[in-house]
Protein backbone atom coordinates (compact mmCIF):
# COMPACT_ATOMS: atom_id res chain seq x y z
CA UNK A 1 0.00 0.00 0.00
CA UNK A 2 1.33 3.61 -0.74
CA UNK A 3 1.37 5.89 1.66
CA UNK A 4 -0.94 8.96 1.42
CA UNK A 5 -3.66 6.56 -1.26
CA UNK A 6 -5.87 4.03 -0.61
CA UNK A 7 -5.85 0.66 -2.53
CA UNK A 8 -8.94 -1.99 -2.75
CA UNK A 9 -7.22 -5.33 -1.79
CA UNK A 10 -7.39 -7.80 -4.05
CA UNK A 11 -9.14 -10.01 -1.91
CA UNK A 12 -12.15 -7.59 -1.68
CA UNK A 13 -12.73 -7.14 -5.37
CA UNK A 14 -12.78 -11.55 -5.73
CA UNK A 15 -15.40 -11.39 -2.95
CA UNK A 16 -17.59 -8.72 -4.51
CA UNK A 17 -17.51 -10.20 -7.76
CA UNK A 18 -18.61 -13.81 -6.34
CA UNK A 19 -21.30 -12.13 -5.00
CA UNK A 20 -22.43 -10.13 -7.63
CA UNK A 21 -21.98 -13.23 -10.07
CA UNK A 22 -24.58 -15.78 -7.18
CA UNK A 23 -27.07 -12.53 -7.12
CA UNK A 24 -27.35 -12.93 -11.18
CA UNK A 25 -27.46 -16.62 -11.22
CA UNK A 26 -30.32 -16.36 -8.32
CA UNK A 27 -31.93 -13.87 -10.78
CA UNK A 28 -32.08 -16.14 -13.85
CA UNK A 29 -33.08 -19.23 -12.25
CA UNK A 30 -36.38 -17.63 -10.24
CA UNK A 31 -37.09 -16.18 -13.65
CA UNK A 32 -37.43 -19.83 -15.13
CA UNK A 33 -39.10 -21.35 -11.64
CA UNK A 34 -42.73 -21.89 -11.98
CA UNK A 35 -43.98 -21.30 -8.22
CA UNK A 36 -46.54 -24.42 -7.43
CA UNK A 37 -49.59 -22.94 -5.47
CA UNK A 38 -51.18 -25.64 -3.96
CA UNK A 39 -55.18 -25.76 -3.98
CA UNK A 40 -57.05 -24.74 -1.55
CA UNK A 41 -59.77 -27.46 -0.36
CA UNK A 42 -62.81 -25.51 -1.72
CA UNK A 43 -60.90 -25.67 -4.86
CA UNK A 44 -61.19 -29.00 -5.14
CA UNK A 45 -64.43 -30.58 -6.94
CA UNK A 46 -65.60 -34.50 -5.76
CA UNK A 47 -67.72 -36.41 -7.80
CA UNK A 48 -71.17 -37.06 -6.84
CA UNK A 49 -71.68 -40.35 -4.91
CA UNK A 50 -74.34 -42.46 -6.31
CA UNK A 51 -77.86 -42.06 -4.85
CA UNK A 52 -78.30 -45.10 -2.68
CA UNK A 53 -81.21 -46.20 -0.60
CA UNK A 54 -81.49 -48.34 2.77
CA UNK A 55 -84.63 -50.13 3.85
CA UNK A 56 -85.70 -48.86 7.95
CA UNK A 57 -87.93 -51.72 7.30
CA UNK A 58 -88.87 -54.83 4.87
CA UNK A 59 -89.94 -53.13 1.86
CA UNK A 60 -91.96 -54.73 -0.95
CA UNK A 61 -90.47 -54.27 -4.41
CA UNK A 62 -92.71 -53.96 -7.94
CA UNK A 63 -91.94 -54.98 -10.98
CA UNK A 64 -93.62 -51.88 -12.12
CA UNK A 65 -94.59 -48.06 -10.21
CA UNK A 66 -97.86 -48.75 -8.73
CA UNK A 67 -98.88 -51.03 -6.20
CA UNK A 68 -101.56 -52.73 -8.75
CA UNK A 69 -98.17 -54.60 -10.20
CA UNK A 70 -96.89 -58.01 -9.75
CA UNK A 71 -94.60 -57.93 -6.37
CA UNK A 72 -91.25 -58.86 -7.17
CA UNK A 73 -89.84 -59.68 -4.07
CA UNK A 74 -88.57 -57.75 -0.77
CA UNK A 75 -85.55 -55.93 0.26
CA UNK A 76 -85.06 -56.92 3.99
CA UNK A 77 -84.18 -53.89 6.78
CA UNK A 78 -81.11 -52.76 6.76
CA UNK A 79 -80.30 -53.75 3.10
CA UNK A 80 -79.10 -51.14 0.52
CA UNK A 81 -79.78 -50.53 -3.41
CA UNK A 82 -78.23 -47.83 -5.40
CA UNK A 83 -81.02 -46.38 -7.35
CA UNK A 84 -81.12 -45.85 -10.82
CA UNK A 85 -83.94 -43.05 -11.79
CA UNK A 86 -86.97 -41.95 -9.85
CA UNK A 87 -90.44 -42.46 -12.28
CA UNK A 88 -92.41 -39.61 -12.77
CA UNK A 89 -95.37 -40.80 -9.89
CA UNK A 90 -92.25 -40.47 -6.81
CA UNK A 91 -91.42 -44.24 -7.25
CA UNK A 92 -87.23 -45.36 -6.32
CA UNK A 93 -86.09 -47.33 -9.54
CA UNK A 94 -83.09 -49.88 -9.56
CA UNK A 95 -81.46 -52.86 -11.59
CA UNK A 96 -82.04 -56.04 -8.75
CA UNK A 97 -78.85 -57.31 -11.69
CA UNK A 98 -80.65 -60.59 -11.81
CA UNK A 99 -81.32 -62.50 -15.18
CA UNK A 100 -84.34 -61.34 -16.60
CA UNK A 101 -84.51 -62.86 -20.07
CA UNK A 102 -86.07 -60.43 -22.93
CA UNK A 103 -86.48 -57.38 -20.91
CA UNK A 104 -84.40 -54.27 -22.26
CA UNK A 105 -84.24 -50.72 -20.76
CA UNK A 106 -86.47 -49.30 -18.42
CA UNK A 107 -88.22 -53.01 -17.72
CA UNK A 108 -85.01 -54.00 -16.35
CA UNK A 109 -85.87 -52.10 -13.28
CA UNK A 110 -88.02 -52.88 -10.47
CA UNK A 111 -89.32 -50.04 -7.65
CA UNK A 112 -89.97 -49.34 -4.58
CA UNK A 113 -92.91 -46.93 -3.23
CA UNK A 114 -91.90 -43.38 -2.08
CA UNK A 115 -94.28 -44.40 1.55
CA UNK A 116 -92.12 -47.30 2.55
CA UNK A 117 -89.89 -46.83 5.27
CA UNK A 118 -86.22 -45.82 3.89
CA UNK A 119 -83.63 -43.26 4.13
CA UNK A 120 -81.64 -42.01 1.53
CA UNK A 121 -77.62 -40.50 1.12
CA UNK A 122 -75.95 -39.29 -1.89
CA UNK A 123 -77.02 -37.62 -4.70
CA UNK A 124 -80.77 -38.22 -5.22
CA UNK A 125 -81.94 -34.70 -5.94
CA UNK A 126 -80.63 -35.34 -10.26
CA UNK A 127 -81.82 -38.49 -10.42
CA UNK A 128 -82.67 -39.69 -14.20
CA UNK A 129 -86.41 -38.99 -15.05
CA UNK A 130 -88.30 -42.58 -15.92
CA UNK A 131 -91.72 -43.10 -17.19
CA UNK A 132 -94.11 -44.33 -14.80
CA UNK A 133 -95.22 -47.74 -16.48
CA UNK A 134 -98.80 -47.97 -15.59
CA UNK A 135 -99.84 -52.14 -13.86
CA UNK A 136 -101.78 -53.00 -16.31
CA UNK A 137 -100.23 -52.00 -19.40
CA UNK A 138 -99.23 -54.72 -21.96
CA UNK A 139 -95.83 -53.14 -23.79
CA UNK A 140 -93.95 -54.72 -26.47
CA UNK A 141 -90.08 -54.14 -25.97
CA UNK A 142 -87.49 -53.88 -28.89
CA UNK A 143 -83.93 -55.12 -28.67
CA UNK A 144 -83.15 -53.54 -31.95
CA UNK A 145 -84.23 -50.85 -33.98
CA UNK A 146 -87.41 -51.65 -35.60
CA UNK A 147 -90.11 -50.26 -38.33
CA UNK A 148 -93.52 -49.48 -37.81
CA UNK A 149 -95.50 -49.43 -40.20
CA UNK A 150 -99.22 -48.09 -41.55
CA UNK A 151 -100.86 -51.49 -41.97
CA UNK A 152 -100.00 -55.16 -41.23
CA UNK A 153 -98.18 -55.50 -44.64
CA UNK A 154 -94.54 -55.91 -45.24
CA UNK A 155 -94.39 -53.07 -48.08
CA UNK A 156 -96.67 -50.37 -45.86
CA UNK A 157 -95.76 -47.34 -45.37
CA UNK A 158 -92.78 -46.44 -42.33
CA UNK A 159 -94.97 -44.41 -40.42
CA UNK A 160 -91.70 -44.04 -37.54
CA UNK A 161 -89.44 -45.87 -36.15
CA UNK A 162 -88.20 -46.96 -33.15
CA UNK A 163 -84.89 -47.63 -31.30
CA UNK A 164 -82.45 -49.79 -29.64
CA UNK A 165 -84.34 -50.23 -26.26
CA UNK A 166 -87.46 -48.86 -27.31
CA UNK A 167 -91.22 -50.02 -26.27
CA UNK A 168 -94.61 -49.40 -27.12
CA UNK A 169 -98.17 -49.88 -25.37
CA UNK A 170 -99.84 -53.26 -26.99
CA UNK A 171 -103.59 -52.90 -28.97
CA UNK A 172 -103.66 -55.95 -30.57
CA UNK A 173 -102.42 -59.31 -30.56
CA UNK A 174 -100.62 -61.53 -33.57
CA UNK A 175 -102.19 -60.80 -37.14
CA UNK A 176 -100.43 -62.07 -39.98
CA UNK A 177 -97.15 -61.80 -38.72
CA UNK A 178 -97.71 -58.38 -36.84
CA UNK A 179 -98.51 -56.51 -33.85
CA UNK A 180 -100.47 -53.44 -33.44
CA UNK A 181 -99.12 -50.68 -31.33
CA UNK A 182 -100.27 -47.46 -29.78
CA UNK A 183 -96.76 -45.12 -29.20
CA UNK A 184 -99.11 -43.25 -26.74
CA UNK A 185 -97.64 -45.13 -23.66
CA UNK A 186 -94.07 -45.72 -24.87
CA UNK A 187 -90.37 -44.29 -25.18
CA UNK A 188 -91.13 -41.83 -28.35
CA UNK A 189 -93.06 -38.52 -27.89
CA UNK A 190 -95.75 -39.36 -30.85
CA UNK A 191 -99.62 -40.75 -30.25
CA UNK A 192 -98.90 -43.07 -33.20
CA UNK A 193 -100.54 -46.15 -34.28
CA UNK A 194 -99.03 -48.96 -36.33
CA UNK A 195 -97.66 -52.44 -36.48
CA UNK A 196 -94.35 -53.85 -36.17
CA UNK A 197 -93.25 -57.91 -36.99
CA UNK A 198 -93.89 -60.27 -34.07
CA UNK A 199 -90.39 -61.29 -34.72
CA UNK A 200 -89.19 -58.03 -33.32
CA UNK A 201 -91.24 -57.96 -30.31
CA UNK A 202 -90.92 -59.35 -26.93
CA UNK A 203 -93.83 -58.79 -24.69
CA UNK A 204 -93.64 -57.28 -21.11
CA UNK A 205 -96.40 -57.30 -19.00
CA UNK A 206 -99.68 -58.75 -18.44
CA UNK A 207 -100.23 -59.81 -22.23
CA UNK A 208 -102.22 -63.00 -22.09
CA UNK A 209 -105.05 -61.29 -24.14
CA UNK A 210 -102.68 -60.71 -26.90
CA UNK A 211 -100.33 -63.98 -27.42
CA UNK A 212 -101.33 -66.63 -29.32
CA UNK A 213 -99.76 -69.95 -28.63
């Protein structure tokens, strides 16, 4: 050091540039950090759970909504379904997944009467709308998509058609090869009448009147 000036050591300048050089390297690496912000709980969106219902007591189950209907058996107390749809009369629809032969779509279900003694949890506010199949009623059910037409002739007239799962409310039994139908009691929104082939049609319901043997 010379007297009468002043002289940085060398040792100072090497420190001040190391820590000039970590301040930049700190300054490009938090400018290529994405900061992770972990949600909050209310953020966070669970899916429904499945509307399920529990029997206080036995409860008789229909094969269709009203208590006119053929019983199909009883869910003992204590037991629990998961329902499927709730008909448009108040009645608890659900699939008993037992083998039920021909039946397709909504006949698959059986139901249980909005006065018998159950509580409900989960989801059973948006529960699927269903038809409410009246006791009675003989329907004709259709595993595939099928024609019907104006008269009992194979080159009538398609008058509509209807789907994979459809059904229809029965008039009249086997005539040459065909049934008549009313689509005033089934899964499409016309009051149609017409006749589809017997070989599309399984019967649901009490259809003695219109089966020939």
């Amino acid at each position: 050091m010379t007297h009468g000036s002043r002289t940085v050591p060398i040792t100072i300048l090497i420190i001040l540039l190391v820590a000039v050089g970590v301040f930049v390297v700190g300054m490009v690496r938090d400018s290529n950090t994405t900061e992770y912000i972990a949600p909050q709980s209310s953020d966070i969106t669970l899916p429904a759970r499945p509307c399920t219902i529990t029997a206080m007591a036995d409860m008789t189950v229909y094969n269709r909504p009203d208590q006119k209907a053929d019983v199909f058996g009883i869910i003992a107390a204590g037991e629990t379904e998961e329902v499927t749809g709730k008909t448009t009369n108040g009645w608890f629809a659900f699939d008993p997944h037992s083998a039920q032969a021909a039946n397709v779509g909504v006949f698959r279900n059986r139901y249980i009467s909005p006065n018998s003694s159950f509580t409900t949890q989960g989801n059973c506010s948006n529960l699927p709308s269903l038809p409410a199949l009246a006791a009675e009623t003989c329907f004709a059910m259709f595993a595939e998509e099928t024609n019907v037409y104006e008269s009992a002739k194979v080159d009538a007239k398609v008058v509509i058609t209807i789907l994979h799962e459809g059904y229809a409310r029965v008039t009249e039994g086997q005539k040459l090869g065909f049934i008549k139908i009313n689509t005033d009691q089934s899964s499409l929104a016309a009051g149609i009448t017409g006749y589809v082939s017997e070989e599309a049609v399984n019967f649901n319901g009490r259809c003695n009147a219109f089966i020939t043997i």
